[in-house]
N, C-alpha and C. Protein backbone atom coordinates (compact mmCIF):
# COMPACT_ATOMS: atom_id res chain seq x y z
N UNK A 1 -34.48 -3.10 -7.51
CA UNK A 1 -33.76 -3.72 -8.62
C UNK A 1 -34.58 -3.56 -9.89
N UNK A 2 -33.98 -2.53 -10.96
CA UNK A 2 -34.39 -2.69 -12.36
C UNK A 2 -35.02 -3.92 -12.89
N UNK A 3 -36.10 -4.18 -13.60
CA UNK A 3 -36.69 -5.44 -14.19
C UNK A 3 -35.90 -5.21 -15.66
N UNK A 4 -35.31 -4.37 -16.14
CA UNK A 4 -34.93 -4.44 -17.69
C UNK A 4 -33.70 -3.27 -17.89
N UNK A 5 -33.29 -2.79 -18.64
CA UNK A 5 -32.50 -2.28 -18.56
C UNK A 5 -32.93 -1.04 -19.37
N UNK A 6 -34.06 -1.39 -19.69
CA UNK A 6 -35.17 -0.41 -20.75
C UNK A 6 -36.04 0.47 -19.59
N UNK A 7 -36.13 -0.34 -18.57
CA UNK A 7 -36.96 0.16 -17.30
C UNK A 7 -36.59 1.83 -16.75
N UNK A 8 -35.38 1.93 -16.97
CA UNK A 8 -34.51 3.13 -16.14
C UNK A 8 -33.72 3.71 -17.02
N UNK A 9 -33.52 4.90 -16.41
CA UNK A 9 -32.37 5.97 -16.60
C UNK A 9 -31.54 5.64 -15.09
N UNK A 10 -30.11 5.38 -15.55
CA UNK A 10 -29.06 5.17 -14.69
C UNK A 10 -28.12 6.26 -14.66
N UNK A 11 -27.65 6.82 -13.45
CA UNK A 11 -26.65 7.80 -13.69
C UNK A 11 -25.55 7.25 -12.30
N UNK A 12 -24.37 6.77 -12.78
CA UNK A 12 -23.51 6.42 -12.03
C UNK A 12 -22.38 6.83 -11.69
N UNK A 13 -21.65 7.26 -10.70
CA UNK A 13 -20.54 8.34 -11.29
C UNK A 13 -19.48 7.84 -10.09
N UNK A 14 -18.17 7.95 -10.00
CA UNK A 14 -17.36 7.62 -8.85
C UNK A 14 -17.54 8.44 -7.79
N UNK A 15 -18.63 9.18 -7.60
CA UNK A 15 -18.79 10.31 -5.96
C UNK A 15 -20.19 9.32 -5.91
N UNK A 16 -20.35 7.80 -6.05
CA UNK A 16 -21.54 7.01 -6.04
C UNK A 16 -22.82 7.68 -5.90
N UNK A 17 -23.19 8.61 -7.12
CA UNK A 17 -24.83 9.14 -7.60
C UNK A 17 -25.42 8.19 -8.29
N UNK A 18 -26.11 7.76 -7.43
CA UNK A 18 -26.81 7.10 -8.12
C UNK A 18 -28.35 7.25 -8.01
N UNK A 19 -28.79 7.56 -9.32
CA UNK A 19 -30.51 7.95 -8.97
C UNK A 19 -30.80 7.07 -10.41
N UNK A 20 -31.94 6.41 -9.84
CA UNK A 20 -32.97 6.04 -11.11
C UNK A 20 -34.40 6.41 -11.25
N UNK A 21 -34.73 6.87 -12.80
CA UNK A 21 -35.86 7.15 -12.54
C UNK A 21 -36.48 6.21 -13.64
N UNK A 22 -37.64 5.51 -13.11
CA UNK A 22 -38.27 4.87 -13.99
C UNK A 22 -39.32 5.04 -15.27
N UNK A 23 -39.14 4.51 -16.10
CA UNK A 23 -40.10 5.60 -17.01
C UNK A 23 -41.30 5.78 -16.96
N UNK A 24 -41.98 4.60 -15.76
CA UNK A 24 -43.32 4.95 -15.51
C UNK A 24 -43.44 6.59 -14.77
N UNK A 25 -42.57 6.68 -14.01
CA UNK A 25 -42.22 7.89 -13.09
C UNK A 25 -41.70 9.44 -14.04
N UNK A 26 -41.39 9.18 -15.26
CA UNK A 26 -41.16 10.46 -15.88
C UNK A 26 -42.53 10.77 -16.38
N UNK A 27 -43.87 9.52 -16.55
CA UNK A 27 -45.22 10.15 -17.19
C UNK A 27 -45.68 10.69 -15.97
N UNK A 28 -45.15 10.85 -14.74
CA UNK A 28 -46.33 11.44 -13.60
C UNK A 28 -45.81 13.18 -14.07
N UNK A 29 -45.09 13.12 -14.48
CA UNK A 29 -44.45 14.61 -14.88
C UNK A 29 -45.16 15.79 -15.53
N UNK A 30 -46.27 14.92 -16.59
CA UNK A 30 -46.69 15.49 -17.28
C UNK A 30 -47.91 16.64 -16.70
N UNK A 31 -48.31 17.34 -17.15
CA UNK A 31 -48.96 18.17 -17.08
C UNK A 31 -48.64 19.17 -14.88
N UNK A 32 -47.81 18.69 -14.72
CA UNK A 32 -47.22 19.09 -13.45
C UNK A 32 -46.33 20.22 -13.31
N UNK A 33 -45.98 21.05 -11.90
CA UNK A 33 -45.08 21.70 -12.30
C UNK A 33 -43.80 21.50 -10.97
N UNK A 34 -42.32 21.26 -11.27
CA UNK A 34 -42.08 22.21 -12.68
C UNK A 34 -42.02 21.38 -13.90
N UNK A 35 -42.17 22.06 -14.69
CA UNK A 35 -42.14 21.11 -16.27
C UNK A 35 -41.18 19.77 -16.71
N UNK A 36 -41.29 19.30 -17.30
CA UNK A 36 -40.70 18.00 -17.16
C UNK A 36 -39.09 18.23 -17.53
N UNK A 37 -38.86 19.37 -18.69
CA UNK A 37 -37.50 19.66 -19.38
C UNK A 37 -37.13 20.36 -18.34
N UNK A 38 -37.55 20.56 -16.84
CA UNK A 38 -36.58 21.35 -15.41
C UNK A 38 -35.51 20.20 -14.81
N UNK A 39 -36.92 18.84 -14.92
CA UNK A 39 -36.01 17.64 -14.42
C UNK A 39 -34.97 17.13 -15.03
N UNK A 40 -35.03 17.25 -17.02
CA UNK A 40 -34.22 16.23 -17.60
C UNK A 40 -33.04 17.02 -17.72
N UNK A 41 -32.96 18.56 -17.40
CA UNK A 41 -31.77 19.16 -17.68
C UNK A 41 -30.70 19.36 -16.43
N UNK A 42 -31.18 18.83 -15.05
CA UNK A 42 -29.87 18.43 -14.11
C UNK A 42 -29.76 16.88 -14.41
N UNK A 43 -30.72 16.02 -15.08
CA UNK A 43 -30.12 14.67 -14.88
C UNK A 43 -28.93 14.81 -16.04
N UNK A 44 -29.04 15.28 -16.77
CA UNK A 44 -28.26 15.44 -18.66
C UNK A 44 -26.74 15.65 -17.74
N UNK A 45 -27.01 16.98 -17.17
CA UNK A 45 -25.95 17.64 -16.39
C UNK A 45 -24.90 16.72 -15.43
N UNK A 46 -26.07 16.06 -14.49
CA UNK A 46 -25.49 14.82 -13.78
C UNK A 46 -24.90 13.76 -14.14
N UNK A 47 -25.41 12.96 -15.45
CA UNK A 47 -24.94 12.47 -16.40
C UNK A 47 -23.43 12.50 -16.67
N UNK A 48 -23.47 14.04 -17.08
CA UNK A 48 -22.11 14.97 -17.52
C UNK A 48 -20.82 14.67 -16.97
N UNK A 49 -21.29 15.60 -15.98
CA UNK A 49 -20.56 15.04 -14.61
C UNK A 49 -19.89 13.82 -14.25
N UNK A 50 -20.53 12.82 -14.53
CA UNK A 50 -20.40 11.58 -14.14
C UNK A 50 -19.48 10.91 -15.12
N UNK A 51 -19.42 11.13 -16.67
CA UNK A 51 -18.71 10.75 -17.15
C UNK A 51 -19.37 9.75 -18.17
N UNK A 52 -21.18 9.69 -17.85
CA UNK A 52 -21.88 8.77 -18.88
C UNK A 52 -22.09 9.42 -19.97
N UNK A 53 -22.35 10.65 -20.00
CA UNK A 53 -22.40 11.96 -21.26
C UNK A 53 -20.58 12.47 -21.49
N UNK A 54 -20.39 12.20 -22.65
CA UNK A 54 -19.19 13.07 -22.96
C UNK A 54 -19.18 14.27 -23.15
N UNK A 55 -18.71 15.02 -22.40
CA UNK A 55 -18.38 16.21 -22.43
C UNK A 55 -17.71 17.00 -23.88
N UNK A 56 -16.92 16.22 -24.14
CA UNK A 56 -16.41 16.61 -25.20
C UNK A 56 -16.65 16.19 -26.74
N UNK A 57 -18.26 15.70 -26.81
CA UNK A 57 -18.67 15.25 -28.20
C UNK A 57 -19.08 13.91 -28.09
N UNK A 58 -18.69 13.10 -27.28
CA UNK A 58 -18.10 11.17 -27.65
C UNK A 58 -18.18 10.78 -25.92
N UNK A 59 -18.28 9.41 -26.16
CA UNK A 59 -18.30 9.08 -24.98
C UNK A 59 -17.10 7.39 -25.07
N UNK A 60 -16.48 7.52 -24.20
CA UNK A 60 -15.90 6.07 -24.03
C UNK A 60 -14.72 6.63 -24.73
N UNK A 61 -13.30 5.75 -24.47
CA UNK A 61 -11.97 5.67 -24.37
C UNK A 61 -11.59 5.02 -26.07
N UNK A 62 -11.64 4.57 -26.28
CA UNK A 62 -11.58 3.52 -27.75
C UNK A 62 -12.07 3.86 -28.95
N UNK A 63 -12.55 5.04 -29.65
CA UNK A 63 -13.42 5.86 -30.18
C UNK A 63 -12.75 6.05 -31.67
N UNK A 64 -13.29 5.07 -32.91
CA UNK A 64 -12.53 4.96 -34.01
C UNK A 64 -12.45 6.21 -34.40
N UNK A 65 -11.61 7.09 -35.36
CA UNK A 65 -11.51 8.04 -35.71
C UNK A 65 -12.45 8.41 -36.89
N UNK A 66 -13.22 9.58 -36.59
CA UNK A 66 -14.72 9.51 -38.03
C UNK A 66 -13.82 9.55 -39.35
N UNK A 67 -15.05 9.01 -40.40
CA UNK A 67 -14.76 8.95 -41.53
C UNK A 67 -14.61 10.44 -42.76
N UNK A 68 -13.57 11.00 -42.64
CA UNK A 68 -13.47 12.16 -43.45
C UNK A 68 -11.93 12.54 -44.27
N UNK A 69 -11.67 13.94 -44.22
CA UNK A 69 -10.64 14.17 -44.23
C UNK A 69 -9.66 14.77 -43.43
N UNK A 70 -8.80 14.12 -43.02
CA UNK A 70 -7.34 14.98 -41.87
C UNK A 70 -6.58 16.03 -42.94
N UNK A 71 -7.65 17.42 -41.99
CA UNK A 71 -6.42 18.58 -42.13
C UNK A 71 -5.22 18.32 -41.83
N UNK A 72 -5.27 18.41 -40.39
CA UNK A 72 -4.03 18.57 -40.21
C UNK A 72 -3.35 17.41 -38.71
N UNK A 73 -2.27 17.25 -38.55
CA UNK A 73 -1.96 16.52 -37.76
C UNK A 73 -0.86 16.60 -36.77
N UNK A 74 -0.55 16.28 -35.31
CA UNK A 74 0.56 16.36 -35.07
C UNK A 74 0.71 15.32 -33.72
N UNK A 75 2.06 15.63 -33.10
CA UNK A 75 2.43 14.72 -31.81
C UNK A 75 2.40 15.66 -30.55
N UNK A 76 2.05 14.71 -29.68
CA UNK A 76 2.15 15.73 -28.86
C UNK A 76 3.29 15.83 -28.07
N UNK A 77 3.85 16.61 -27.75
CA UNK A 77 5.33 17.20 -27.57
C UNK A 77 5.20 17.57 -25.49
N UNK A 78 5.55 16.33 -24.78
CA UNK A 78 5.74 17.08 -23.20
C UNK A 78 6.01 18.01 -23.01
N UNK A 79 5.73 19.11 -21.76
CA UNK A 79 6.11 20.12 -21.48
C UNK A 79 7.01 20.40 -20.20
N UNK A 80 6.05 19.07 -19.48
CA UNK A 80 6.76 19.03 -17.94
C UNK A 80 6.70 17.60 -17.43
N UNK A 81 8.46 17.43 -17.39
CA UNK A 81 8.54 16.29 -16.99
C UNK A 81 8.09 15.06 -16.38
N UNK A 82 7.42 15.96 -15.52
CA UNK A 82 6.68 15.20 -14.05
C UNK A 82 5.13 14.91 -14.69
N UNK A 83 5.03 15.23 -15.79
CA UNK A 83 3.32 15.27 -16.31
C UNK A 83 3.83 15.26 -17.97
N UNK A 84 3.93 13.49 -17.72
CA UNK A 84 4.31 13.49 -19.49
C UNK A 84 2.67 12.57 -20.59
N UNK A 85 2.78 13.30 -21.70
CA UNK A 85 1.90 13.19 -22.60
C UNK A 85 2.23 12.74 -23.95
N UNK A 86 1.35 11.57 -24.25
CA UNK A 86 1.96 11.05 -25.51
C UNK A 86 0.70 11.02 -26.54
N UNK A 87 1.48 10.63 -27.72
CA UNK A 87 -0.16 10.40 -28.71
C UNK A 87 -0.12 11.28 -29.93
N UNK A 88 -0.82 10.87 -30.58
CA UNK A 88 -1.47 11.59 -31.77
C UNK A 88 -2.40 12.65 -32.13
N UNK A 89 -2.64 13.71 -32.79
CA UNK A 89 -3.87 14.56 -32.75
C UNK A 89 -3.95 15.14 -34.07
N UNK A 90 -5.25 14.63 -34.53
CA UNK A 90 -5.61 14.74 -35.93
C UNK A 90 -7.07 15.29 -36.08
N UNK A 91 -7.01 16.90 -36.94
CA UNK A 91 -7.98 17.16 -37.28
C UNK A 91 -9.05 16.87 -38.02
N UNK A 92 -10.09 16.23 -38.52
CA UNK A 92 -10.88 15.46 -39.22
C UNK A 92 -12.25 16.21 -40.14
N UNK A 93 -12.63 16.62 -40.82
CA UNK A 93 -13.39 17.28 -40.88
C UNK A 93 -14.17 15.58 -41.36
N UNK A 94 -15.20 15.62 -40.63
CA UNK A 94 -16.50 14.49 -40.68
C UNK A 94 -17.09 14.70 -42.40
N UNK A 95 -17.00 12.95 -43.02
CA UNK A 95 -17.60 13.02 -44.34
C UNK A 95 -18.92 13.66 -43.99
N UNK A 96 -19.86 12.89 -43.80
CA UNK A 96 -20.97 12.92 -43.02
C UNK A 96 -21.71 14.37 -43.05
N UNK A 97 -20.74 14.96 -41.86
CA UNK A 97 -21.79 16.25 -41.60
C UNK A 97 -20.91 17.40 -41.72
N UNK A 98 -19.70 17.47 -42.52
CA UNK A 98 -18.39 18.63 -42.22
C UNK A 98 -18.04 18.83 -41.11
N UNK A 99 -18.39 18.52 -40.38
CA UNK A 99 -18.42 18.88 -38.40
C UNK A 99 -16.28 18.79 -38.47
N UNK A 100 -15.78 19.51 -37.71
CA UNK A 100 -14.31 19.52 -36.87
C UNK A 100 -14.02 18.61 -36.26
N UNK A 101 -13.56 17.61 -36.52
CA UNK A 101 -13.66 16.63 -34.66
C UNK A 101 -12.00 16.26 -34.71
N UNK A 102 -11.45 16.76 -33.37
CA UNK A 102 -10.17 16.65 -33.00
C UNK A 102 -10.26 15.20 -32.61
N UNK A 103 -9.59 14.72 -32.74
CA UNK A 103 -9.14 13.12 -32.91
C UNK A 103 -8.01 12.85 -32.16
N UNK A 104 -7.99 12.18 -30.92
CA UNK A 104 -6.73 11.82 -30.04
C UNK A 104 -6.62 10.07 -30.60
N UNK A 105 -5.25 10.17 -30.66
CA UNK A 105 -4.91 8.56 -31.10
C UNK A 105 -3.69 8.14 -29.90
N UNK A 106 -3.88 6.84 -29.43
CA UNK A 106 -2.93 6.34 -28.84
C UNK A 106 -2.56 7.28 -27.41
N UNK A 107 -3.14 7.68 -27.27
CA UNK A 107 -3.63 9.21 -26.29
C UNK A 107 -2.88 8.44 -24.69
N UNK A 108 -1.81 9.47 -23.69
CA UNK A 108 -1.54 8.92 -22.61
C UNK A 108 -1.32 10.12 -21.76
N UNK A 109 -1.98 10.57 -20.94
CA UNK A 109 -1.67 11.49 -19.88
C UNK A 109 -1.95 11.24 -18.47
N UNK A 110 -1.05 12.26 -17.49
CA UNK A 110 -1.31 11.55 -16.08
C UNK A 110 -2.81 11.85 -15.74
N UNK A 111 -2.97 10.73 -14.54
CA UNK A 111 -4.51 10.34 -14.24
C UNK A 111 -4.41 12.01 -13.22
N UNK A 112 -5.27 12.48 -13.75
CA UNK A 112 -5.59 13.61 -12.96
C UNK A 112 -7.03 14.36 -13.60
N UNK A 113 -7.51 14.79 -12.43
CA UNK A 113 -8.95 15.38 -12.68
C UNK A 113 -8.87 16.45 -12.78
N UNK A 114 -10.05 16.63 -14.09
CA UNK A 114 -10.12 18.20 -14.74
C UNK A 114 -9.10 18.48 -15.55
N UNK A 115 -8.32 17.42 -16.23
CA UNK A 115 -7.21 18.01 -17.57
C UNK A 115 -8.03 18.38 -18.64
N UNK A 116 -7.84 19.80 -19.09
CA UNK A 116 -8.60 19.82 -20.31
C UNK A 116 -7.75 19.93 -21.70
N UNK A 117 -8.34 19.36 -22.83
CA UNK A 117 -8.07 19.32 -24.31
C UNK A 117 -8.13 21.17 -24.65
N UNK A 118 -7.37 21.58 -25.03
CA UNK A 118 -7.52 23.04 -26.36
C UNK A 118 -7.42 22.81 -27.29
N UNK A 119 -8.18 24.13 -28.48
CA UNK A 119 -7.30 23.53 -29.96
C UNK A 119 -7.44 25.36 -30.46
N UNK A 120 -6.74 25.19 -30.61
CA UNK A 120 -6.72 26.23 -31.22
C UNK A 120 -6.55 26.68 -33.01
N UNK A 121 -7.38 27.62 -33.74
CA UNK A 121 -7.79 28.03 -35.24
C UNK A 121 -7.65 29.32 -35.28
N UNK A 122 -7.10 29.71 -35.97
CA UNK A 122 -6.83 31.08 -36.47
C UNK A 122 -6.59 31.73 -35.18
N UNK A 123 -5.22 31.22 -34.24
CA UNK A 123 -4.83 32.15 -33.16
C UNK A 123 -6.41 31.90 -32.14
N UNK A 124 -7.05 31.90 -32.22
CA UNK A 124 -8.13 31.63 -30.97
C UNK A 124 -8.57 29.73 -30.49
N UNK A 125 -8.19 30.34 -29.01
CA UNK A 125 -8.80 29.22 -28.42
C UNK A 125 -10.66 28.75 -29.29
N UNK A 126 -10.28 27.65 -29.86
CA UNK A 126 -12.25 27.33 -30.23
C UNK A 126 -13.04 26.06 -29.63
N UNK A 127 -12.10 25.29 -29.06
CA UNK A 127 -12.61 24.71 -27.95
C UNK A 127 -11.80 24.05 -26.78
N UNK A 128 -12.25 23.95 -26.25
CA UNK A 128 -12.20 23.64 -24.91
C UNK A 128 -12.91 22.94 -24.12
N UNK A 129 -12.34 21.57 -23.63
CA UNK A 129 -12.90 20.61 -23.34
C UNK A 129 -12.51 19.43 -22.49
N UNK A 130 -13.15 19.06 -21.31
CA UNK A 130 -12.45 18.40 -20.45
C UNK A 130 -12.12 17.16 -20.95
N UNK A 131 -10.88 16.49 -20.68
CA UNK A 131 -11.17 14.97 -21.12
C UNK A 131 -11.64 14.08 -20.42
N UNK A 132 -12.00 13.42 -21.42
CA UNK A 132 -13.59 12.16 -20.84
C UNK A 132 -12.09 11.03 -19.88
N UNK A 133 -11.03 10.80 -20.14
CA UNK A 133 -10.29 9.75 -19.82
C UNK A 133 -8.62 10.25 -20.04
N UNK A 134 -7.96 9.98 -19.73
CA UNK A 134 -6.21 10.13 -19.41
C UNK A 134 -5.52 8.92 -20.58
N UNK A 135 -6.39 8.49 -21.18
CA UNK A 135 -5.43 7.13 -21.93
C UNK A 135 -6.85 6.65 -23.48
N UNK A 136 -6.32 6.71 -24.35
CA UNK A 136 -7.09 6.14 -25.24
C UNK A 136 -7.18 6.73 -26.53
N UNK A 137 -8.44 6.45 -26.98
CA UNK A 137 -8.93 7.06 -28.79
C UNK A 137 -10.04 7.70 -28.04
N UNK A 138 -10.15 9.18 -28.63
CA UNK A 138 -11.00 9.98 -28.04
C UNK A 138 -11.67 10.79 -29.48
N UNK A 139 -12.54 10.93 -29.45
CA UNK A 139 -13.27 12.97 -30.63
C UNK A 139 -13.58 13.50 -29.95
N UNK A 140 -13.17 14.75 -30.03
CA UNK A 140 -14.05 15.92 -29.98
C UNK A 140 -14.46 16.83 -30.58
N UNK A 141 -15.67 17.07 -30.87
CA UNK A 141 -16.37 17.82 -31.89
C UNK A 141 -16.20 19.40 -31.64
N UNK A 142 -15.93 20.06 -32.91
CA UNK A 142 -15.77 21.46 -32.55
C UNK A 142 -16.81 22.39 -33.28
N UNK A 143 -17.61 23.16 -32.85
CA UNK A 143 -18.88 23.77 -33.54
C UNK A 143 -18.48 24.95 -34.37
N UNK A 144 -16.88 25.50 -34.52
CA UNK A 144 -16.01 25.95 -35.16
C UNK A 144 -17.43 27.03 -36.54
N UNK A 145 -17.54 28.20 -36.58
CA UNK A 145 -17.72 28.55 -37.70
C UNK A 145 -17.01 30.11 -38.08
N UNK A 146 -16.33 29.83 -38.96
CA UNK A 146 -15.90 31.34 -39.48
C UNK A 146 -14.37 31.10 -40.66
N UNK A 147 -14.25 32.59 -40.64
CA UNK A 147 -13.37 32.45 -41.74
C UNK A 147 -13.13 30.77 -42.23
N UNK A 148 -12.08 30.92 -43.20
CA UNK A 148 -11.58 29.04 -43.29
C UNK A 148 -10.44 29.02 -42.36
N UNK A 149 -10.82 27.83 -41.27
CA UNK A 149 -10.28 27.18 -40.36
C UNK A 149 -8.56 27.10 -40.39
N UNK A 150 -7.43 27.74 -39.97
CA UNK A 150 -6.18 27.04 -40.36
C UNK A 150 -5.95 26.73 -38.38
N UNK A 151 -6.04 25.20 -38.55
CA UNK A 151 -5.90 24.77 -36.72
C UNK A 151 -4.27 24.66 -37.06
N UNK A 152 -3.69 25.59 -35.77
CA UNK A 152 -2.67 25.55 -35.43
C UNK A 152 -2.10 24.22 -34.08
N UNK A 153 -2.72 24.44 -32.94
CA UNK A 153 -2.46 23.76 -31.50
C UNK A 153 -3.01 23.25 -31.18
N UNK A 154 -2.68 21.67 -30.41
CA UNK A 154 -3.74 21.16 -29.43
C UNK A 154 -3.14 21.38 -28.22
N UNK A 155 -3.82 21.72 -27.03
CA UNK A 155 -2.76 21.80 -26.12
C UNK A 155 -3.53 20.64 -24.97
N UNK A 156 -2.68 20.23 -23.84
CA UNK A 156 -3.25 19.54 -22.72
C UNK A 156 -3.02 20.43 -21.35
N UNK A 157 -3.83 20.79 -20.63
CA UNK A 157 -3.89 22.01 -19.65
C UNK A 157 -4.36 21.47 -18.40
N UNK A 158 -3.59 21.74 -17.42
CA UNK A 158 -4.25 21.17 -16.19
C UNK A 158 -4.49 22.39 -15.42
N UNK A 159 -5.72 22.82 -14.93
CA UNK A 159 -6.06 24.13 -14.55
C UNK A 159 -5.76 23.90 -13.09
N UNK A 160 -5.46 22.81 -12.44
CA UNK A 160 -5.43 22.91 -10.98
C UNK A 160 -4.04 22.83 -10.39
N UNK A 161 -2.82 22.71 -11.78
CA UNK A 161 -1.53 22.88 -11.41
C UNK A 161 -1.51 24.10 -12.05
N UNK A 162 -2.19 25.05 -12.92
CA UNK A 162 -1.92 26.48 -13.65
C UNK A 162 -0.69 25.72 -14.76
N UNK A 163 -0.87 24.75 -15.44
CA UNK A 163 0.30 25.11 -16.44
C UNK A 163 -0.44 24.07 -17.75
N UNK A 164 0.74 24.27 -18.94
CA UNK A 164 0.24 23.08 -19.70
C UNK A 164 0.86 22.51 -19.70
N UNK A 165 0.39 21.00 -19.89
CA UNK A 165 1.52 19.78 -20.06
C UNK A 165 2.10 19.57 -20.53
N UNK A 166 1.56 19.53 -22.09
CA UNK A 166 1.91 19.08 -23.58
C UNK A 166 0.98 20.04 -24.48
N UNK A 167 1.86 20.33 -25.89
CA UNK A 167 1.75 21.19 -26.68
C UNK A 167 1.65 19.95 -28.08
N UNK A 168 0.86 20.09 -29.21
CA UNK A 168 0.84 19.26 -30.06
C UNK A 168 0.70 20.36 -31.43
N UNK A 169 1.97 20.63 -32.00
CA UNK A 169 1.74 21.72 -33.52
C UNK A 169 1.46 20.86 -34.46
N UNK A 170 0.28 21.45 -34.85
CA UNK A 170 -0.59 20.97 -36.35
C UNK A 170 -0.02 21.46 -37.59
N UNK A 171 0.37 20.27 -38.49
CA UNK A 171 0.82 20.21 -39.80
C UNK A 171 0.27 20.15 -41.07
């Protein structure tokens, strides 16, 4: 049992991984091999996985929309009955740092694992990204650089039925 919550790195995930390492236990690391950045880059990974690292920029369901300007915006439009999708999707360019961050509002899709977010800019897929959750306020950051940006699509894709769900055209 943890004495603090400062004590550990927690990685918890629903396939119950659970490893802690204490931070007295990351200084035995040092000068050892393999190097210490061998260990922290499957826990990051594991993390990932798990759903404590967002995959897609952000972490957690409820995620106010950053402070900038909305390019562009749209709804998202079902594709298949049986797998319906609702919500908002607004492009944002971040005051802050100019950064892209696709913005899900009011966000509802079926609970299924491995749906991923698209968006597509100038005709190319530019990211791609699993979603952290099926229901909520979500960002995702897009590292987007070239020509000037015109985002056309968000799409919702479930790779383990081969189709997309929902289609969202940006205005």
């Amino acid at each position: 049992m943890p004495r603090s919550s400062t004590d550990f790195f927690s990685v918890d995930c629903a396939l119950k991984l659970s490893l802690d390492l204490r931070v007295d236990d990351r200084l035995r690391f040092k000068n050892t091999s393999p190097p210490r950045h061998l260990l922290v880059i499957p826990l990051a990974l594991a993390a990932a996985s798990c759903g404590q690292i967002g995959l897609g920029g952000g972490t957690g369901t409820n995620e106010a929309a950053p402070t900038g300007t909305v390019l562009r915006s749209g709804t998202f439009e079902t594709l298949q009955a049986d797998a319906p999708v609702t919500g908002l999707v607004q492009i944002i360019v971040s005051g802050g740092t100019g950064t892209h961050v696709v913005h899900l509002e009011s966000f509802s899709a079926p609970d299924e694992t491995g749906l991923e977010l698209r968006a597509v800019v100038n005709g190319t897929d530019v990211l791609i990204s699993s979603l952290r959750s099926n229901e909520g306020n979500m960002n995702y950051s897009s590292s987007f650089s070239g020509a000037t940006p015109v985002w056309t699509l968000v799409t919702i894709r479930s790779p383990t039925a081969d189709t997309t769900y929902a289609s969202a055209v940006l205005r």
